[in-house]
N, C-alpha and C. Protein backbone atom coordinates (compact mmCIF):
# COMPACT_ATOMS: atom_id res chain seq x y z
N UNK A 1 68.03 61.07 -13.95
CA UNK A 1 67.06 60.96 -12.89
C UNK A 1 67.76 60.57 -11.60
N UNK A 2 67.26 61.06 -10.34
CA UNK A 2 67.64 61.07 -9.18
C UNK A 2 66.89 60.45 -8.11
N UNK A 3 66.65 59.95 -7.03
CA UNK A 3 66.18 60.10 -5.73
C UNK A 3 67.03 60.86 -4.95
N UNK A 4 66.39 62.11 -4.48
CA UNK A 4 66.73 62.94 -3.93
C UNK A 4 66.56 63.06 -2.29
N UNK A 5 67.67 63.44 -1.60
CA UNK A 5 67.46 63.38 0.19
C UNK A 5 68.14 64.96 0.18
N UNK A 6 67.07 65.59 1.48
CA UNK A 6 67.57 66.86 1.64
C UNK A 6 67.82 66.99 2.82
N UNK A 7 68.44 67.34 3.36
CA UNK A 7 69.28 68.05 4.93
C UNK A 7 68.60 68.88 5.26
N UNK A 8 67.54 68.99 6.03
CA UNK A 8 66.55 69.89 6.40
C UNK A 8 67.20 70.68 8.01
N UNK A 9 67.43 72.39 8.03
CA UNK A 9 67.80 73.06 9.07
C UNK A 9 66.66 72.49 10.14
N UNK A 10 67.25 72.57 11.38
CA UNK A 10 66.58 72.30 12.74
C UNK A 10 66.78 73.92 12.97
N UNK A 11 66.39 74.00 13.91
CA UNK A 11 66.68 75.57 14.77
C UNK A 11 67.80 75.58 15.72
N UNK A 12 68.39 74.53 16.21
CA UNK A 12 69.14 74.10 16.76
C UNK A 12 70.88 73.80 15.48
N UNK A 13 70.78 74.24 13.86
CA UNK A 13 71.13 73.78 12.67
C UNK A 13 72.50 74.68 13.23
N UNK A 14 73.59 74.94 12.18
CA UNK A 14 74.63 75.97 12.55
C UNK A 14 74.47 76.57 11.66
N UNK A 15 74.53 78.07 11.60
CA UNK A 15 74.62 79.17 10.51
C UNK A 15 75.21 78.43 9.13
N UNK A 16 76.53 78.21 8.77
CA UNK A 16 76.63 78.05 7.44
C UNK A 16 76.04 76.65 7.66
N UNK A 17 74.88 75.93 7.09
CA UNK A 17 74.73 74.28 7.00
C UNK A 17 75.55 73.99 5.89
N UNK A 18 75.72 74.61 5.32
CA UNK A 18 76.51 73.90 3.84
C UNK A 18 77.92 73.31 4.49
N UNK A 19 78.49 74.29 4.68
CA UNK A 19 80.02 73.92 5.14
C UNK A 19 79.74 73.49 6.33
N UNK A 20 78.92 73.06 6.91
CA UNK A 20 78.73 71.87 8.59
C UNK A 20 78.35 70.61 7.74
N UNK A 21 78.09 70.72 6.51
CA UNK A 21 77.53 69.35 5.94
C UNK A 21 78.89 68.46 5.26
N UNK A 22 79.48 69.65 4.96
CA UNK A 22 80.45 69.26 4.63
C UNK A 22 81.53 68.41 5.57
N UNK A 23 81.74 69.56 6.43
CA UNK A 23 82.59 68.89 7.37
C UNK A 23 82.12 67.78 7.81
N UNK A 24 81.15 67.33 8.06
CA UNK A 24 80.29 65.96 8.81
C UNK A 24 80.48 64.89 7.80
N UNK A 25 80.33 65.24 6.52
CA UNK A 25 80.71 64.37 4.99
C UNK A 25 82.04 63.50 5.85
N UNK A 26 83.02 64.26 5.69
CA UNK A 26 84.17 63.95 5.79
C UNK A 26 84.56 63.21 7.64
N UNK A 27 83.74 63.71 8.36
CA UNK A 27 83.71 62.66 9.98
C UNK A 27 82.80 61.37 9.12
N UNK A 28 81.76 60.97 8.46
CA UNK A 28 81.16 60.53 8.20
C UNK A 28 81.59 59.63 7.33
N UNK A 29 83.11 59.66 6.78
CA UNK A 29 83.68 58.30 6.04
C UNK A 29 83.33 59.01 4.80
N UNK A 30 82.74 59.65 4.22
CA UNK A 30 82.66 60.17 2.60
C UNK A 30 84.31 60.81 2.31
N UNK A 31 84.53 60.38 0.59
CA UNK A 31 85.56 60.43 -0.12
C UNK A 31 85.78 60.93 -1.45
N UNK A 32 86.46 61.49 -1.64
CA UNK A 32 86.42 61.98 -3.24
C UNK A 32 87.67 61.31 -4.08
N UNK A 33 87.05 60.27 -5.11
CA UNK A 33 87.88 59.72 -5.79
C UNK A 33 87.71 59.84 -7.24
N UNK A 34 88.68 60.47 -7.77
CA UNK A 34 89.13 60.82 -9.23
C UNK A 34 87.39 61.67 -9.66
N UNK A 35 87.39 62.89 -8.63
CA UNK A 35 86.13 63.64 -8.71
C UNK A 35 85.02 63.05 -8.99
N UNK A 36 84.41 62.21 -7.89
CA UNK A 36 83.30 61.07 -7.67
C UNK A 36 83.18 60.69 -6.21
N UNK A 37 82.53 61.33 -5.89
CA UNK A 37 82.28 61.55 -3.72
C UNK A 37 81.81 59.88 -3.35
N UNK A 38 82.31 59.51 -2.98
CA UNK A 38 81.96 58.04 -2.30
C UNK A 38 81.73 58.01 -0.85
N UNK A 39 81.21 57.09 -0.55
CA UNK A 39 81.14 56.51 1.09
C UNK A 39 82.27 55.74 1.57
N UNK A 40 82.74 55.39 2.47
CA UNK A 40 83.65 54.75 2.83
C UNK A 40 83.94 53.40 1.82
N UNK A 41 82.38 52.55 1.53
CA UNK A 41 82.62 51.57 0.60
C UNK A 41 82.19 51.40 -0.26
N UNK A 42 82.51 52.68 -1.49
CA UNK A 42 82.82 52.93 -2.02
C UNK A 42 81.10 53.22 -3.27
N UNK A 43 80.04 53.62 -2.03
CA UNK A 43 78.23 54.19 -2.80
C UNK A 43 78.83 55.64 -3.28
N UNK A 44 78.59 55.84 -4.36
CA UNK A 44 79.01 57.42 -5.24
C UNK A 44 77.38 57.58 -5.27
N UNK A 45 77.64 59.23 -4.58
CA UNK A 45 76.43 59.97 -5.10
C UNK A 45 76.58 61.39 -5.62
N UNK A 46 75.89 62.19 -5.43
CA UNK A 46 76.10 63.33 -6.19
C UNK A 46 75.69 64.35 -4.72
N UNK A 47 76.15 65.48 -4.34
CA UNK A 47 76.07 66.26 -3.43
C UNK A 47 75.95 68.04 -4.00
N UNK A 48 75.00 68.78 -4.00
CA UNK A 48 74.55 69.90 -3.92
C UNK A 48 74.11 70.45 -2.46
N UNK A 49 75.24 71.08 -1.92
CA UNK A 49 74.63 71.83 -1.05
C UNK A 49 74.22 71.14 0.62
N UNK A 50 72.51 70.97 0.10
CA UNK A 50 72.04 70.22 0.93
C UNK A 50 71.09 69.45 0.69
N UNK A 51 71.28 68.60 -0.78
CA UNK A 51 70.85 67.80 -1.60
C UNK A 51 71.54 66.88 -1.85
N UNK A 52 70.77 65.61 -1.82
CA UNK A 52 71.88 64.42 -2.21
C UNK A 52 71.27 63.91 -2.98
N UNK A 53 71.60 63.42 -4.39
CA UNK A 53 71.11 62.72 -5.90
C UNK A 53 71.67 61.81 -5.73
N UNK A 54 70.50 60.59 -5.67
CA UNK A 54 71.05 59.08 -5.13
C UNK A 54 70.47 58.50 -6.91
N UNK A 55 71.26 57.56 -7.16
CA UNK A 55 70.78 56.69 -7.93
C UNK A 55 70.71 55.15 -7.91
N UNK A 56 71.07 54.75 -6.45
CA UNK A 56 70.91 53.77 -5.91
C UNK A 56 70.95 53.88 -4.32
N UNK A 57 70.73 52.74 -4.03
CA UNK A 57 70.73 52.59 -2.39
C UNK A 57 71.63 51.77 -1.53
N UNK A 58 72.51 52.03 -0.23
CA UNK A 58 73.40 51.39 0.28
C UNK A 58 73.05 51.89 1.71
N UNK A 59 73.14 50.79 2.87
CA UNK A 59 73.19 51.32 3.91
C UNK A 59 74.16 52.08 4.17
N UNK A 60 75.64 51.88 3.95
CA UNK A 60 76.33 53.18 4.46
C UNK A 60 76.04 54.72 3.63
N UNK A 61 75.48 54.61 3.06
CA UNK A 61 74.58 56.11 2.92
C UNK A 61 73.53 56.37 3.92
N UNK A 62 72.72 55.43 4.62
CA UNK A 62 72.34 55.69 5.73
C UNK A 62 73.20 56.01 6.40
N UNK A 63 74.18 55.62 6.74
CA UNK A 63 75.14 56.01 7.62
C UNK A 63 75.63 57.56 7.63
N UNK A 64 76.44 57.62 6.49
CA UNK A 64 76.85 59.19 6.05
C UNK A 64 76.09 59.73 6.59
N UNK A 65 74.25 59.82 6.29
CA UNK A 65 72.87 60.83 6.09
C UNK A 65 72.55 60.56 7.77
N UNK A 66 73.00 59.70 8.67
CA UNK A 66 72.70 59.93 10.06
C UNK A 66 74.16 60.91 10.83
N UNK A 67 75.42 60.50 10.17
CA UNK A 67 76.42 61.13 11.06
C UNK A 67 76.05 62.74 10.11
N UNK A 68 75.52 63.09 9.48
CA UNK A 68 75.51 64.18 9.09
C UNK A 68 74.34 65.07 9.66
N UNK A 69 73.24 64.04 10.06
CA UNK A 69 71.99 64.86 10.68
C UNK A 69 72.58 65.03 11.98
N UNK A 70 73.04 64.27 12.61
CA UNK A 70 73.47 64.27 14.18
C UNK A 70 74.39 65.44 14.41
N UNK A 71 75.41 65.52 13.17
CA UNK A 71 76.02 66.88 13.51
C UNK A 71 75.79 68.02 13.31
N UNK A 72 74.92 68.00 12.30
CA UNK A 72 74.39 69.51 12.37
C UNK A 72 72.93 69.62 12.49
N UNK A 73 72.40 68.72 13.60
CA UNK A 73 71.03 68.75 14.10
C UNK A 73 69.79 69.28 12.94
N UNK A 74 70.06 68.26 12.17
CA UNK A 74 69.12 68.64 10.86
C UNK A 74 68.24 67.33 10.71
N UNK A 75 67.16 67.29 9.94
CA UNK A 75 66.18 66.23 9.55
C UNK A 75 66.53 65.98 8.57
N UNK A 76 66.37 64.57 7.81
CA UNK A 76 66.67 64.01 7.21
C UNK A 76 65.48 63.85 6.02
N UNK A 77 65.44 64.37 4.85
CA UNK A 77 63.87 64.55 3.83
C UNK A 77 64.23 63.85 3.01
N UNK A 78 63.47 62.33 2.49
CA UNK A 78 63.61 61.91 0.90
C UNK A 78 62.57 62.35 0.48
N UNK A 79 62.76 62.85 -0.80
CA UNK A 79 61.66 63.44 -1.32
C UNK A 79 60.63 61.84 -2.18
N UNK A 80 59.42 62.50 -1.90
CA UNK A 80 58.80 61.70 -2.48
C UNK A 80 57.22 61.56 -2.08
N UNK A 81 56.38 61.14 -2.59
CA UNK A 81 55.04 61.36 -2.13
C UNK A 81 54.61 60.38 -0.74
N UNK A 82 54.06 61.18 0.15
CA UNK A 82 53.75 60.59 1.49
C UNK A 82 55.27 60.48 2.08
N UNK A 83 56.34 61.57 1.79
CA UNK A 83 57.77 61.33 2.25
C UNK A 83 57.20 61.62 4.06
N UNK A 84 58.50 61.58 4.76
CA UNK A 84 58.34 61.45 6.33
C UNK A 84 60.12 62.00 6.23
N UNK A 85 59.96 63.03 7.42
CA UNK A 85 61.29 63.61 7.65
C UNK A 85 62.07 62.44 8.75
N UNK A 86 62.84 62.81 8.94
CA UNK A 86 63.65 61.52 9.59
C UNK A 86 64.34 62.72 10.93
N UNK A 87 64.25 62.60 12.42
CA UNK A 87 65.02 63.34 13.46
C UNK A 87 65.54 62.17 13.80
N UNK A 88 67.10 62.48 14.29
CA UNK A 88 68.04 61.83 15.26
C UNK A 88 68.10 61.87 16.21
N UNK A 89 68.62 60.84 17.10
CA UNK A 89 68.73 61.78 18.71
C UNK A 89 69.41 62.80 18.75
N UNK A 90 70.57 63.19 18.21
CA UNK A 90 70.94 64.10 18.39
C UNK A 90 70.45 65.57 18.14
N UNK A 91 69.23 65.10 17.57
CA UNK A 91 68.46 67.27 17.30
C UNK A 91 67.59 67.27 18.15
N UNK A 92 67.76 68.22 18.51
CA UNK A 92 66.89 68.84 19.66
C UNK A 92 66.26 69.86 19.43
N UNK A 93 66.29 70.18 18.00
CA UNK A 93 65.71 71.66 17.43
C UNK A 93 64.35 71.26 17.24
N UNK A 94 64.05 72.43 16.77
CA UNK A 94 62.61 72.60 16.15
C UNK A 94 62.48 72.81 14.91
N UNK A 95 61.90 71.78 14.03
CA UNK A 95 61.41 72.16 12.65
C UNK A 95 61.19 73.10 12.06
N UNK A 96 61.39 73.63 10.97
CA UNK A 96 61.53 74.82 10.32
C UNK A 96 59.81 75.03 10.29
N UNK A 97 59.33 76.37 10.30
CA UNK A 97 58.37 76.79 9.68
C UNK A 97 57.67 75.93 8.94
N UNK A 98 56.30 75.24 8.69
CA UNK A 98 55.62 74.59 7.98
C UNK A 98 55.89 72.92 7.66
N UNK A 99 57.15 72.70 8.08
CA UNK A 99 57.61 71.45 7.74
C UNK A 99 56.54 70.22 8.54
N UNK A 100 56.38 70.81 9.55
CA UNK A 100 55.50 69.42 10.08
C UNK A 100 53.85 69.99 9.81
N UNK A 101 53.79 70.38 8.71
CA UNK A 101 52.22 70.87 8.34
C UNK A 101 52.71 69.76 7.14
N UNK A 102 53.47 70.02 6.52
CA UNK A 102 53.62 68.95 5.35
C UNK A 102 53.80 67.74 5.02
N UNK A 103 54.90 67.14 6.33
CA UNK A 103 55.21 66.07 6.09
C UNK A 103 55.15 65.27 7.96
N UNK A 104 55.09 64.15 8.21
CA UNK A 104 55.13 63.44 9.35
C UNK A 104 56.79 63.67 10.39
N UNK A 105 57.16 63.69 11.03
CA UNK A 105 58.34 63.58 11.62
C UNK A 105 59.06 62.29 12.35
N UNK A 106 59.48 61.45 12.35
CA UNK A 106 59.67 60.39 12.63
C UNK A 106 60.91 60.15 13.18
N UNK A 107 61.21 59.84 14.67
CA UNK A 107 62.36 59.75 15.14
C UNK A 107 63.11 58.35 14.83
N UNK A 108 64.34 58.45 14.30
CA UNK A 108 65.16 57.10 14.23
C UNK A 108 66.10 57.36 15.50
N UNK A 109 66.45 55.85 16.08
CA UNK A 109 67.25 55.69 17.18
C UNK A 109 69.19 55.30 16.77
N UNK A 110 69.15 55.39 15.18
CA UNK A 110 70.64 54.95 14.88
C UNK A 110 70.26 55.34 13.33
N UNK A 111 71.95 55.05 13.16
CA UNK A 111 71.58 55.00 10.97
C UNK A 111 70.62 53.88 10.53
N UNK A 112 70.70 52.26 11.22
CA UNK A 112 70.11 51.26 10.72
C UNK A 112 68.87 51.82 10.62
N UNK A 113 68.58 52.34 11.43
CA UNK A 113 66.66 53.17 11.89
C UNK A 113 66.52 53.87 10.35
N UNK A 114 67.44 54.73 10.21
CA UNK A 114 67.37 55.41 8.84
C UNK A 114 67.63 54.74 7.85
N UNK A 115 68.35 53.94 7.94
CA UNK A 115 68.43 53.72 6.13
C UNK A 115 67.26 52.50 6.35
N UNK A 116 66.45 51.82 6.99
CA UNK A 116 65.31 51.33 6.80
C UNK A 116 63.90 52.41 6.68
N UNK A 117 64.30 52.96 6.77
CA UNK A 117 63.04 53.96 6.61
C UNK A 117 63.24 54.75 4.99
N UNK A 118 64.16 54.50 5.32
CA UNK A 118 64.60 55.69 3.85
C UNK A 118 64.26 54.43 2.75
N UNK A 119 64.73 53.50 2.32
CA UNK A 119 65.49 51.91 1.45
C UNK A 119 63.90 51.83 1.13
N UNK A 120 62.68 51.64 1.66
CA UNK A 120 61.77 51.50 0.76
C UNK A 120 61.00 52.58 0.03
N UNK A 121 61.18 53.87 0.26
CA UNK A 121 61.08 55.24 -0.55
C UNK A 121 62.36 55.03 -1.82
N UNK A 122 63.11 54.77 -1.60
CA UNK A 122 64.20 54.86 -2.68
C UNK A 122 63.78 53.98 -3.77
N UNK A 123 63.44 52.33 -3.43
CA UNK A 123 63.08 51.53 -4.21
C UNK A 123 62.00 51.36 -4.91
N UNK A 124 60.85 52.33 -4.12
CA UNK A 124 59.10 53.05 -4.97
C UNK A 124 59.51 53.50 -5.71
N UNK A 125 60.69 54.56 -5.71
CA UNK A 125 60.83 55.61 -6.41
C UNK A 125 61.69 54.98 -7.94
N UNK A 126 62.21 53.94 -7.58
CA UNK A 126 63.46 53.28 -8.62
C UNK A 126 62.42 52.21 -9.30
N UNK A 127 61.11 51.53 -8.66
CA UNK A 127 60.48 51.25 -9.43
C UNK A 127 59.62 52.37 -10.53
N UNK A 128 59.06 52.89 -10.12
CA UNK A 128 58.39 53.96 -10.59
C UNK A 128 59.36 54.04 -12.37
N UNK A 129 60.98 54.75 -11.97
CA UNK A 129 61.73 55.15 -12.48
C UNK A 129 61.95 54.28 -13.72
N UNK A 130 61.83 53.02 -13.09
CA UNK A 130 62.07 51.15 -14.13
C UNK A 130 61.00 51.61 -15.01
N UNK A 131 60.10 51.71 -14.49
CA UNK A 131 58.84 51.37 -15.57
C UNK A 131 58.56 52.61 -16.49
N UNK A 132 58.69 53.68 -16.30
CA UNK A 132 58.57 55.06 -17.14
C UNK A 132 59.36 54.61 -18.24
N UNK A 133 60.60 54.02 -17.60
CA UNK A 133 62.10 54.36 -19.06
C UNK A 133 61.57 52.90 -19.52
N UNK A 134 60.68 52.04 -19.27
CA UNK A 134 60.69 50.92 -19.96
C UNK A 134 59.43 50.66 -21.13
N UNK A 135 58.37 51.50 -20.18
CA UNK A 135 57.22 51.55 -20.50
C UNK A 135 56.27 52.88 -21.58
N UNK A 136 56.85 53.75 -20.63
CA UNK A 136 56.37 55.33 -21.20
C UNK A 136 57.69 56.10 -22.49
N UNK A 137 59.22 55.41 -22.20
CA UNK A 137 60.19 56.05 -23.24
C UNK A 137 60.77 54.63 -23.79
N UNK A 138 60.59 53.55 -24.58
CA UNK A 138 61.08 51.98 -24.66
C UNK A 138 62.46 52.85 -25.53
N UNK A 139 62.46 53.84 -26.19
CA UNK A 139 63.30 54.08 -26.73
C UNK A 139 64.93 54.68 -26.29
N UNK A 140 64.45 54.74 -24.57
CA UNK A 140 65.45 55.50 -24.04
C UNK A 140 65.74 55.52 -22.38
């Protein structure tokens, strides 16, 4: 099981986002040690694309998930019910098709902005997560 954050294109996004996400990974202090992507100090998550599988929470993953929106002018999505996309100053784009029919848009002014916005979606979601494997599977 995951909490999941997605890199949502702006219109303002760059053609390949994958490989702009990448590159921003790597301005952004992310590391690959003994094939296990870390943050500068040392939060491992899992990276698809333009998916990030969190299984815990650290502000410098806010961090990473703001120097990465800022550079490739993308929104920032944790998935989750009543989720809220996250814009940086740095996008100036326009939301993809339907996105603000679905979800709220919410400007942060820094990473701290983000990873407080993000840190109590993660921890609904990790409660939620506590109680299923404790409650609904005791066996597992």
């Amino acid at each position: 099981m995951s909490f999941d954050v997605f890199v949502i294109e702006s219109s303002d996004s760059p053609d390949e986002l994958d490989a702009a996400i990448e590159a921003a990974m790597t301005t952004g202090g992310a590391v690959t040690r003994d094939g296990w992507i870390t943050t500068a100090d040392g939060f491992g998550f899992e990276h698809y694309g333009s998916m990030f599988a969190l299984r815990g929470w650290a502000d410098s993953m806010g961090e990473l998930l703001f120097v990465i929106a800022e550079r490739t002018s993308s929104f920032i999505l944790p998935v989750g019910e009543d989720s809220v996309a996250f814009r940086t100053p740095g996008n100036k784009g326009a939301p993809p098709d339907g996105l603000e029919d679905t979800v709220d848009i919410v400007d942060v002014k820094d990473a701290a902005d983000l990873s407080r916005g993000i840190s109590p979606a993660f921890y609904g979601w990790a409660s939620f997560r506590d109680y299923a494997l404790k409650h609904i599977n005791p066996e597992g």
